[in-house]
Protein backbone atom coordinates (compact mmCIF):
# COMPACT_ATOMS: atom_id res chain seq x y z
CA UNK A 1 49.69 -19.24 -55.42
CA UNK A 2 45.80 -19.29 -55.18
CA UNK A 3 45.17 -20.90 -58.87
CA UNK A 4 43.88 -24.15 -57.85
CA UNK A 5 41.49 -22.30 -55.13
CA UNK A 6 40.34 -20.13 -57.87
CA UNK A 7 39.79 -22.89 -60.39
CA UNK A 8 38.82 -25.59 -57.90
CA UNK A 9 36.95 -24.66 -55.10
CA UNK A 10 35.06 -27.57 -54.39
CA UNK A 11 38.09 -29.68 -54.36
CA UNK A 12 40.56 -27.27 -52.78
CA UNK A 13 37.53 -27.30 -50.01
CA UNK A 14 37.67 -31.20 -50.07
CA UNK A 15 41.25 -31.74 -49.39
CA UNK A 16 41.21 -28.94 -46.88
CA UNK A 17 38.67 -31.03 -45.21
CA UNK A 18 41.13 -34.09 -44.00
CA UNK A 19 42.07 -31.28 -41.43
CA UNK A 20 38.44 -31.65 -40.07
CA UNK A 21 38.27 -35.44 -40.47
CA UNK A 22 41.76 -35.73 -38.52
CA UNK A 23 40.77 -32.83 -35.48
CA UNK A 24 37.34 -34.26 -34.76
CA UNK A 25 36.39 -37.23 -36.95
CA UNK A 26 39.62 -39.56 -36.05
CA UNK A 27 41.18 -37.75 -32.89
CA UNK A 28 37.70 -36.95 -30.74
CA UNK A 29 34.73 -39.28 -32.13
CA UNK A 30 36.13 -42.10 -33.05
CA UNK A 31 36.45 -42.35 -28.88
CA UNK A 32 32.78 -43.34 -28.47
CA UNK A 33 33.90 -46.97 -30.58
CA UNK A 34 36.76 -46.92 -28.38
CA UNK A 35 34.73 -46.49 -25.03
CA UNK A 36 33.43 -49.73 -24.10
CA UNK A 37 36.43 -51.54 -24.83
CA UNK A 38 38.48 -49.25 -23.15
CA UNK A 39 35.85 -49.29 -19.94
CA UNK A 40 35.47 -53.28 -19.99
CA UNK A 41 39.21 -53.62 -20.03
CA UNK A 42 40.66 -50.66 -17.47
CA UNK A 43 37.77 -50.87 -15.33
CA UNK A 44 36.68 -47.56 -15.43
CA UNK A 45 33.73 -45.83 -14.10
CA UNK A 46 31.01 -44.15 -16.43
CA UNK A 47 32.68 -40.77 -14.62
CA UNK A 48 36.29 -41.46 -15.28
CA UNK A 49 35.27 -43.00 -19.10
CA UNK A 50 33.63 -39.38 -19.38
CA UNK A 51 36.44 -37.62 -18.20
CA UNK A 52 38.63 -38.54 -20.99
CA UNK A 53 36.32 -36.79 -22.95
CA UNK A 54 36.80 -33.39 -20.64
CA UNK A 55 40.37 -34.27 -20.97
CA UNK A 56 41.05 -33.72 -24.48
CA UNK A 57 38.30 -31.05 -24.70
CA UNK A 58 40.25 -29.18 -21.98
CA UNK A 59 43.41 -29.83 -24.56
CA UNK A 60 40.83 -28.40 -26.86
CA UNK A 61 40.16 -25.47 -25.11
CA UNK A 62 43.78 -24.33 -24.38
CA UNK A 63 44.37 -24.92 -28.28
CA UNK A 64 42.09 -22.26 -28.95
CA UNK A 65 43.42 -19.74 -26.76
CA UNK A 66 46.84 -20.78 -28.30
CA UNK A 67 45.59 -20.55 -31.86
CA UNK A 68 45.31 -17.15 -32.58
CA UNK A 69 49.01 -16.16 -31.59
CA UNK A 70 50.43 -19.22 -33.64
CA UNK A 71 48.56 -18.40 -36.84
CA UNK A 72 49.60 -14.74 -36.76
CA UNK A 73 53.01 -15.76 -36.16
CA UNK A 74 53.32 -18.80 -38.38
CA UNK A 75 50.36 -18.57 -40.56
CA UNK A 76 47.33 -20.40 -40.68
CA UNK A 77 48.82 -23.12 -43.16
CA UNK A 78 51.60 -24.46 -40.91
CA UNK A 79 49.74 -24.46 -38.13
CA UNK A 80 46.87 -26.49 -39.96
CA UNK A 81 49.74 -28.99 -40.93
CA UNK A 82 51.71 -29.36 -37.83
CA UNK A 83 48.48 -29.97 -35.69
CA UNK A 84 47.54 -32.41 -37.76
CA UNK A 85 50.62 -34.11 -37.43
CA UNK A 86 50.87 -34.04 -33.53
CA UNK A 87 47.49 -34.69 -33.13
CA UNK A 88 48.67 -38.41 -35.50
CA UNK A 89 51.66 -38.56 -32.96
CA UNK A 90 49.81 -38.39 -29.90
CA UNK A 91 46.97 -41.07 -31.18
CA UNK A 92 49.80 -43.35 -32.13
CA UNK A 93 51.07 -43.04 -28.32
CA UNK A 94 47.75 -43.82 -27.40
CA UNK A 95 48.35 -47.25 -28.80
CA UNK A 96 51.37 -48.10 -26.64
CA UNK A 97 50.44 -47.32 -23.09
CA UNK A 98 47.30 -48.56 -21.04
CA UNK A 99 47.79 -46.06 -17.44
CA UNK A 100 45.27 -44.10 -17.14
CA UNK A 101 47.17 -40.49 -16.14
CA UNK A 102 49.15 -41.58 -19.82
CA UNK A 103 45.93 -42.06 -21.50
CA UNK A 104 44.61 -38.69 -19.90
CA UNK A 105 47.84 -36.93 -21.14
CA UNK A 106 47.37 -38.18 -24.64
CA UNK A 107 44.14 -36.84 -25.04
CA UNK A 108 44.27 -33.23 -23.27
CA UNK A 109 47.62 -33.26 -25.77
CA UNK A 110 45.21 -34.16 -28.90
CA UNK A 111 43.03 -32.00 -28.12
CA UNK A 112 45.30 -29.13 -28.19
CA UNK A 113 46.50 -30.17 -31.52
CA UNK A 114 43.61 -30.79 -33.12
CA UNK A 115 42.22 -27.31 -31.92
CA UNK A 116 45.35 -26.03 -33.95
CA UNK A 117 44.14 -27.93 -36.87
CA UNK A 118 40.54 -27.53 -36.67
CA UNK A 119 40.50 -23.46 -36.12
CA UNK A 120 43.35 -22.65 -38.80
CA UNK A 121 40.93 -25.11 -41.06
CA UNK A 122 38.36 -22.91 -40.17
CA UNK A 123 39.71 -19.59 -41.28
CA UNK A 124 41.44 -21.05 -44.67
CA UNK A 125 37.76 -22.23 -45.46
CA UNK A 126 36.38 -18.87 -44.26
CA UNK A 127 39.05 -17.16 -46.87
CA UNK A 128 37.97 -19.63 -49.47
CA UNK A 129 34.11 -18.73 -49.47
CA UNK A 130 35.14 -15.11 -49.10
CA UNK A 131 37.03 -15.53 -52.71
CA UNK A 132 33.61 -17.29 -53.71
CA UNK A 133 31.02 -15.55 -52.49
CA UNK A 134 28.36 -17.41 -54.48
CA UNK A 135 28.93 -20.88 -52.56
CA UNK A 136 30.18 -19.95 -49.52
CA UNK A 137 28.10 -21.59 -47.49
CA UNK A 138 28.47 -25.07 -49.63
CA UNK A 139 32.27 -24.69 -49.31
CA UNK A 140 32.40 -23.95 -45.44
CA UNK A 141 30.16 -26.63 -44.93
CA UNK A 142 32.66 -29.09 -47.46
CA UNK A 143 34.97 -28.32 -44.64
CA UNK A 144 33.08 -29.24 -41.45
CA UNK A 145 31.93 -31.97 -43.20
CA UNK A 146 35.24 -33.91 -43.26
CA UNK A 147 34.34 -34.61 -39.78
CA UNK A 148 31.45 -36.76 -41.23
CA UNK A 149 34.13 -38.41 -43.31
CA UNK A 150 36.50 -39.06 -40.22
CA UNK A 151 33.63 -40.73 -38.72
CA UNK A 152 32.48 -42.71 -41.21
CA UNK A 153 36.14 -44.33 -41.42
CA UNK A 154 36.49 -44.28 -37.81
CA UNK A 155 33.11 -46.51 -37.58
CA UNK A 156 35.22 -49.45 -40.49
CA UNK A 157 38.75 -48.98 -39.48
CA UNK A 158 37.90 -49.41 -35.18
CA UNK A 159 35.68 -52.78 -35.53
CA UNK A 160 38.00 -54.00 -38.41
CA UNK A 161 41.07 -53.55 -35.80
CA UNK A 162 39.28 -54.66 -32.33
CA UNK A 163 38.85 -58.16 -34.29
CA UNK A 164 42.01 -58.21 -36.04
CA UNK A 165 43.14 -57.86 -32.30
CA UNK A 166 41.24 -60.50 -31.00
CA UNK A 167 42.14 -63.19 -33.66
CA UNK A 168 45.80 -62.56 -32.54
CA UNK A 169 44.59 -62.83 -29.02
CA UNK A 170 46.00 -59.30 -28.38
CA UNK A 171 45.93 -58.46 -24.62
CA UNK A 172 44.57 -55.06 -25.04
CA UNK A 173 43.28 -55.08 -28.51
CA UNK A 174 41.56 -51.00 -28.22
CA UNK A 175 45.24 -49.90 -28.82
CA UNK A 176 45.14 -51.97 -31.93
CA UNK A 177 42.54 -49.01 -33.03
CA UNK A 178 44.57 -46.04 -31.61
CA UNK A 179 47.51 -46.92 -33.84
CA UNK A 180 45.20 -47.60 -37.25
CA UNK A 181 43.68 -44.29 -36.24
CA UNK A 182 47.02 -41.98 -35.75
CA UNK A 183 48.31 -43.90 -39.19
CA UNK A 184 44.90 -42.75 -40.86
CA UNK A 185 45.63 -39.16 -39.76
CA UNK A 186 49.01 -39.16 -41.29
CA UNK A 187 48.01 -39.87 -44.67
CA UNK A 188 44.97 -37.52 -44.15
CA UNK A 189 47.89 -34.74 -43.07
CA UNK A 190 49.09 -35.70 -46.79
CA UNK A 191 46.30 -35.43 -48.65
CA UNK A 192 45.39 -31.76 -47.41
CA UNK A 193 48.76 -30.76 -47.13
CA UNK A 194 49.43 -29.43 -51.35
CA UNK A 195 45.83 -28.39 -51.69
CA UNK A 196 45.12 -26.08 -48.71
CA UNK A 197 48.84 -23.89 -49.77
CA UNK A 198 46.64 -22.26 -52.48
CA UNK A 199 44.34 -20.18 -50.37
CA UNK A 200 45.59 -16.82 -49.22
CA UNK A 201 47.57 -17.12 -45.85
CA UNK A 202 46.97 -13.68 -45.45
CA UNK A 203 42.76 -11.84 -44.49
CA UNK A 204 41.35 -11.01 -48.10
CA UNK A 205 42.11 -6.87 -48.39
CA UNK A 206 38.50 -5.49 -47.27
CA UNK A 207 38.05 -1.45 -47.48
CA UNK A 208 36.40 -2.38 -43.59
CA UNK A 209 38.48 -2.88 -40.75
CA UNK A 210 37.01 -4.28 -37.67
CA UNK A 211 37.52 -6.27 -34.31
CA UNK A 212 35.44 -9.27 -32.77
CA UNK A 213 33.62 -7.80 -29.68
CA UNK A 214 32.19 -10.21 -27.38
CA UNK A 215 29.58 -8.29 -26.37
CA UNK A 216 27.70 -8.01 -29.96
CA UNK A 217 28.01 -11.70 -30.14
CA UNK A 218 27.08 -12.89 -26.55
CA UNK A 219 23.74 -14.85 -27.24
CA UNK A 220 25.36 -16.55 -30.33
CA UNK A 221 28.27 -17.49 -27.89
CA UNK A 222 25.86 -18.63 -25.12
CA UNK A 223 24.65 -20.77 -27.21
CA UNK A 224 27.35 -22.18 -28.78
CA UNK A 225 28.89 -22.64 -25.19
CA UNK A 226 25.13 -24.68 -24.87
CA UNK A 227 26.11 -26.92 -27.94
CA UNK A 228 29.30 -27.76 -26.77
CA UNK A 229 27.84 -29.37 -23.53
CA UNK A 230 25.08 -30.96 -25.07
CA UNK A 231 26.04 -32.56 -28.09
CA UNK A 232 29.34 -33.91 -27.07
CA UNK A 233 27.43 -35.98 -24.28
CA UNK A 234 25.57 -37.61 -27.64
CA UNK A 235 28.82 -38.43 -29.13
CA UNK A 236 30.59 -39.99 -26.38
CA UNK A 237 28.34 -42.36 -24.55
CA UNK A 238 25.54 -43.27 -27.70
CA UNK A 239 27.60 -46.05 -28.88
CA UNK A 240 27.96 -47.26 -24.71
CA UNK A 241 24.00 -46.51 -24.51
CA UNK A 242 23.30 -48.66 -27.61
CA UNK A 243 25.50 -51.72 -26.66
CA UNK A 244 23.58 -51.79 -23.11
CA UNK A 245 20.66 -51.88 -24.96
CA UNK A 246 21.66 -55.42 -26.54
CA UNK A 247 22.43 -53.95 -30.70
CA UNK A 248 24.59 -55.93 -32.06
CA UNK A 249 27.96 -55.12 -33.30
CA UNK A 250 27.63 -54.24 -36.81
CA UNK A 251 24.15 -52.82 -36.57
CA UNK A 252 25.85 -50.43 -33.46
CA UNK A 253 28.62 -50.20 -37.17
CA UNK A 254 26.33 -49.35 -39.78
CA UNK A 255 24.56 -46.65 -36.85
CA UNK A 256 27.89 -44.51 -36.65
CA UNK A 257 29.00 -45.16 -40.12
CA UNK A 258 25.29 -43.87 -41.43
CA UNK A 259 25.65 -40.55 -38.52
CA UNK A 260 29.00 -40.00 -40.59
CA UNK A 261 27.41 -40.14 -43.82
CA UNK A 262 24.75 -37.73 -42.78
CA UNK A 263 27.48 -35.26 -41.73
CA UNK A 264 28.84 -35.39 -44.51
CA UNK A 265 26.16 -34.61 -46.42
CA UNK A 266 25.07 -32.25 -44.00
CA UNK A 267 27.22 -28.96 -45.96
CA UNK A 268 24.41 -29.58 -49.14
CA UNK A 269 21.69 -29.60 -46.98
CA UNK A 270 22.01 -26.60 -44.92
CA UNK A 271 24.16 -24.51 -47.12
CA UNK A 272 21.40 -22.15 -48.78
CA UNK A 273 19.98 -21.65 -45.21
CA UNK A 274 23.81 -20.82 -44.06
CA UNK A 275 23.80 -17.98 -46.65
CA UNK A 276 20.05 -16.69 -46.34
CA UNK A 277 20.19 -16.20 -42.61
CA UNK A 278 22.59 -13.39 -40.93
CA UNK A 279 21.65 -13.76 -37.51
CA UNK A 280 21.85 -16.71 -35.02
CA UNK A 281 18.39 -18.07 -36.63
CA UNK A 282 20.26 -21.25 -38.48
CA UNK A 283 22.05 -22.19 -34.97
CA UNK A 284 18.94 -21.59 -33.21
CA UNK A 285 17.09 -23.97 -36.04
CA UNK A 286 20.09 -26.82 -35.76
CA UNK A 287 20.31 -26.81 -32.07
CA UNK A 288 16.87 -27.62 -31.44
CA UNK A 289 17.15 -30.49 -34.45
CA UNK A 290 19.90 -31.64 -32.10
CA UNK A 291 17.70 -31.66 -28.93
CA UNK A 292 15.09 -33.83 -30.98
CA UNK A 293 17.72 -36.12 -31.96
CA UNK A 294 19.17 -36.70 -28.41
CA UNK A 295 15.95 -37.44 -26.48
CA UNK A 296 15.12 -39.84 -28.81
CA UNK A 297 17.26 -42.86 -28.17
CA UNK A 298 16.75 -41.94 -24.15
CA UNK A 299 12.99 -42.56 -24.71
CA UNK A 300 13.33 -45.89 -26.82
CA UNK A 301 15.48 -48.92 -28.01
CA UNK A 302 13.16 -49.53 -31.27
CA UNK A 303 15.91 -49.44 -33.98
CA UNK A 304 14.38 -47.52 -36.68
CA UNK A 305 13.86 -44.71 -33.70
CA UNK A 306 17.72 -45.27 -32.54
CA UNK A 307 18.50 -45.17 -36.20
CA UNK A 308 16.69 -42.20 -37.53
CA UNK A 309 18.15 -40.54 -34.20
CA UNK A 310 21.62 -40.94 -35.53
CA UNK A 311 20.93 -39.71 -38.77
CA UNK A 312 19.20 -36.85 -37.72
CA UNK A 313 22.19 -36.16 -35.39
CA UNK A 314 24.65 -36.60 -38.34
CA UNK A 315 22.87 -34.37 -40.75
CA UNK A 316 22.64 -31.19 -38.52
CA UNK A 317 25.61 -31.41 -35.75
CA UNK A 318 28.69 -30.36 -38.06
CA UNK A 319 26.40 -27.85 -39.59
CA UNK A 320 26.02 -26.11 -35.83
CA UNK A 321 30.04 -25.66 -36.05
CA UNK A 322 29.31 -24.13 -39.74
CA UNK A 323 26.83 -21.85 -38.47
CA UNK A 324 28.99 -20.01 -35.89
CA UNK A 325 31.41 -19.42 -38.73
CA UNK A 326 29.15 -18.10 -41.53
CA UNK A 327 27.47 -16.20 -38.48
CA UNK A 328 31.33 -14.36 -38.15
CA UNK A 329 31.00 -14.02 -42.49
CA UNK A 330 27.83 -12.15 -42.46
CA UNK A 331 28.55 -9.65 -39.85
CA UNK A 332 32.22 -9.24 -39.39
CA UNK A 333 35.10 -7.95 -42.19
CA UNK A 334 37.69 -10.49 -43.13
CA UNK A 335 40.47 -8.88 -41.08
CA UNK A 336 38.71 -9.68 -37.81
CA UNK A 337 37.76 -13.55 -38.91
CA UNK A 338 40.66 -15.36 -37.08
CA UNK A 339 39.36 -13.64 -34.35
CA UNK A 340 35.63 -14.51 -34.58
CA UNK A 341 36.10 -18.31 -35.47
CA UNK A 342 38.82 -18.27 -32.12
CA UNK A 343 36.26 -16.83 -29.87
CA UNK A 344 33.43 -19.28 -31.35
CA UNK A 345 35.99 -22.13 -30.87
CA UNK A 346 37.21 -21.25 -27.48
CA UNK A 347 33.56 -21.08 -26.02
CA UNK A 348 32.94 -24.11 -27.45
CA UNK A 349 35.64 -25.88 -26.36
CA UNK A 350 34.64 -24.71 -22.69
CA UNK A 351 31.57 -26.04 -23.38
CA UNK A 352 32.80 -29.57 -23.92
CA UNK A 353 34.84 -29.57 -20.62
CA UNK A 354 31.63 -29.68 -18.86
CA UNK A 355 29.66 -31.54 -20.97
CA UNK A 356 31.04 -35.72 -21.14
CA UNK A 357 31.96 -35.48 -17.46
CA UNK A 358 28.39 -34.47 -16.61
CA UNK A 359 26.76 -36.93 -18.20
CA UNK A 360 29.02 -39.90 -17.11
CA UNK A 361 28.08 -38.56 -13.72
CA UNK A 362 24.31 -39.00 -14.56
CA UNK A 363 24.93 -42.30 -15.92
CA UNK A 364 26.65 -43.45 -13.38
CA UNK A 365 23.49 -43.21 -11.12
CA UNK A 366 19.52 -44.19 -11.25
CA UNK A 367 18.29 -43.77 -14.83
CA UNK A 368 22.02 -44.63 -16.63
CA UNK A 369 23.00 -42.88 -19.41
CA UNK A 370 19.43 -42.23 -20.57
CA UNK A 371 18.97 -40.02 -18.32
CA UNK A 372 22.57 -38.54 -19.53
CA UNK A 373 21.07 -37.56 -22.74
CA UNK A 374 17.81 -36.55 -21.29
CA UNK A 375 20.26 -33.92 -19.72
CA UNK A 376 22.02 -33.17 -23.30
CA UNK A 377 19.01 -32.45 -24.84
CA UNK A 378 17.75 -30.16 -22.30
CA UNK A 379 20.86 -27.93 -22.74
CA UNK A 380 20.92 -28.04 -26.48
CA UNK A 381 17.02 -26.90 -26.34
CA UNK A 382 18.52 -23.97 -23.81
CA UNK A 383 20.89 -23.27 -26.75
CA UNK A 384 18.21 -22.96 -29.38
CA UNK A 385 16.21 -20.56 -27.26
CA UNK A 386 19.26 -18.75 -26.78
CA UNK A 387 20.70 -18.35 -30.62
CA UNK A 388 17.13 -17.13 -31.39
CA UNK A 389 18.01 -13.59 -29.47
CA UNK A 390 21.67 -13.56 -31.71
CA UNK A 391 21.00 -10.27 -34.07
CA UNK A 392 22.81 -9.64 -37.47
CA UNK A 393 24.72 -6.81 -36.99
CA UNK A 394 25.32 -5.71 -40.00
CA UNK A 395 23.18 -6.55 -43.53
């Protein structure tokens, strides 16, 4: 059953990927192109346009909590499939309703899916770098990368549809994007589908048995919770930030489609630092890269600052998400993974509640949303200083 995963890593990694681009990529950042449209036409408030954001990470959050149980029950493939496939289902919804408690619905609902998705991803890729030890690192990061490739095809396929709408004189074009987005997830669900059935459903056999305890973890997971409320501030509102600040269209296109390229880059970049460090030393090192990254469109408009910004941001935000999961690798045997990656994700995802809904409150007084990420980047710096006390356990 595990040939191909044996024989082709690198490609069993790719494929597995899709589940990344579809959980994050397509269901949760392609929502910053979505934003201003969205806002122009519903009238919404900075806040509310925020809280949609807190919505679906709140959907994210109970996912995670939910994830565990399902993948012990049903196995990390199916769930990784049949997330994928509600979180396409609830996107294409998106595209047929314009109240706001229906919008809200749709995305607390994709966000529980696409935590199914994103956390059974996680531990299939955790299983795959355990059967390579060599490249772990490079293969986990393959998988958090798809996010970078979700993005990327996010930042064509929304501006492509928003003027396809408007040449048909569509009266609310944004659900134009919501439906090209839910279809792109279902032939993403395809792609991984085959590929990610040839890594072991079941923990590699380790002569070590062990459990995830909170406690030997709780600066990692302090500052993971810090990551989650800082860097999702950067992904919802820098698109919002960047049209106030008069870029045009396609340059505001080529900025998100060059922050997806970074990302996905981002798994060759970091991966030999992934496997040299066992402690919370690489999250510490990414978070503050992050901080750097945020200020810097909330201190100028020059493009080449706004645009080496986004790269920046591309190239190390994924890799945060990769750290936390090599950080369970190093220090914990495979039988208590699922558990580890869960308790990552579930912190994380309570750090995103907080996190889009702050920062539209921010924005929606003096200073705007510069001041919003002003506010991100202070708590990703907070989350540097805190991965720095994170201790290998084991070595």
């Amino acid at each position: 059953m595990n040939n191909l995963a044996m024989r082709r890593p690198f490609l069993t990694a790719l494929a597995l990927s899709l589940g990344a681009a579809v959980s994050l990529g397509l269901s949760r950042f392609s929502y910053a192109l979505l934003l201003p449209p969205m806002r122009g036409d519903l009238e919404w408030t900075y806040l509310l346009a925020g809280a949609m954001n807190t919505g679906n990470a709140l959907g994210y959050f109970i996912g995670a909590l939910m994830a565990p149980a399902l993948m012990r029950r049903f196995g990390a493939h199916r769930i990784l499939v049949a997330g994928a496939l509600l979180a396409a289902l609830f996107m294409l919804v998106s595209g047929f309703v314009t109240d706001t408690s229906m919008l809200m619905s749709q995305r607390i609902l994709s966000g529980v899916a696409s935590a199914f998705t994103f956390i059974s991803g996680g531990v299939l890729a955790a299983r795959l770098g355990g059967m390579h030890p060599r490249h772990a690192g490079f293969l986990i990061g393959l998988y958090y990368g798809g996010a970078g490739f979700g993005i990327v095809l996010s930042a064509l396929l929304v501006p492509a549809t928003l003027a396809a709408a408007g040449s048909f004189g569509a009266a609310h074009g944004w659900q134009w994007a919501w439906l090209a987005l839910g279809g792109a997830c279902l032939l993403a669900t395809l792609g991984m589908t085959a590929p990610a059935q040839h890594i072991p459903d079941a923990p590699l056999q380790s002569a070590v048995h062990g459990h995830f305890r909170i406690r030997s973890f709780g600066y990692g997971l302090a500052a993971y919770f810090m990551f989650g409320a800082g860097y999702i501030g950067y992904m919802t509102f820098v698109v919002a930030l960047l049209k106030e600040q008069g870029m045009s269209a396609s340059m505001i296109t080529l900025f998100y489609t060059m922050l997806g390229a970074a990302a996905m880059a981002s798994s060759r970049i970091w991966a030999g630092m992934l496997d040299y460090f066992k402690g919370g030393q690489s999250l510490a090192i990414l978070n503050g890269l992050l901080a750097l990254a945020t200020l810097l469109p909330a201190l100028t408009a020059m493009p080449l600052v706004v645009f080496a910004s986004g790269i920046l941001f591309g190239g190390v935000f994924l890799s945060v998400v990769a750290s936390t999961t090599t950080l369970v690798r190093h220090n914990l045997p495979p039988s208590a993974w699922s558990a580890g990656i869960s308790a990552f994700t579930t912190i994380f995802a309570f750090g995103q509640i907080a996190g889009p809904s702050a920062v539209g409150w921010i924005a929606d007084g003096a200073g705007g949303l510069q001041r919003g990420l002003v506010f991100s980047a202070l708590t990703l710096f907070i989350g540097a200083l805190l991965a720095l006390r994170q201790r290998a356990l084991q070595t």
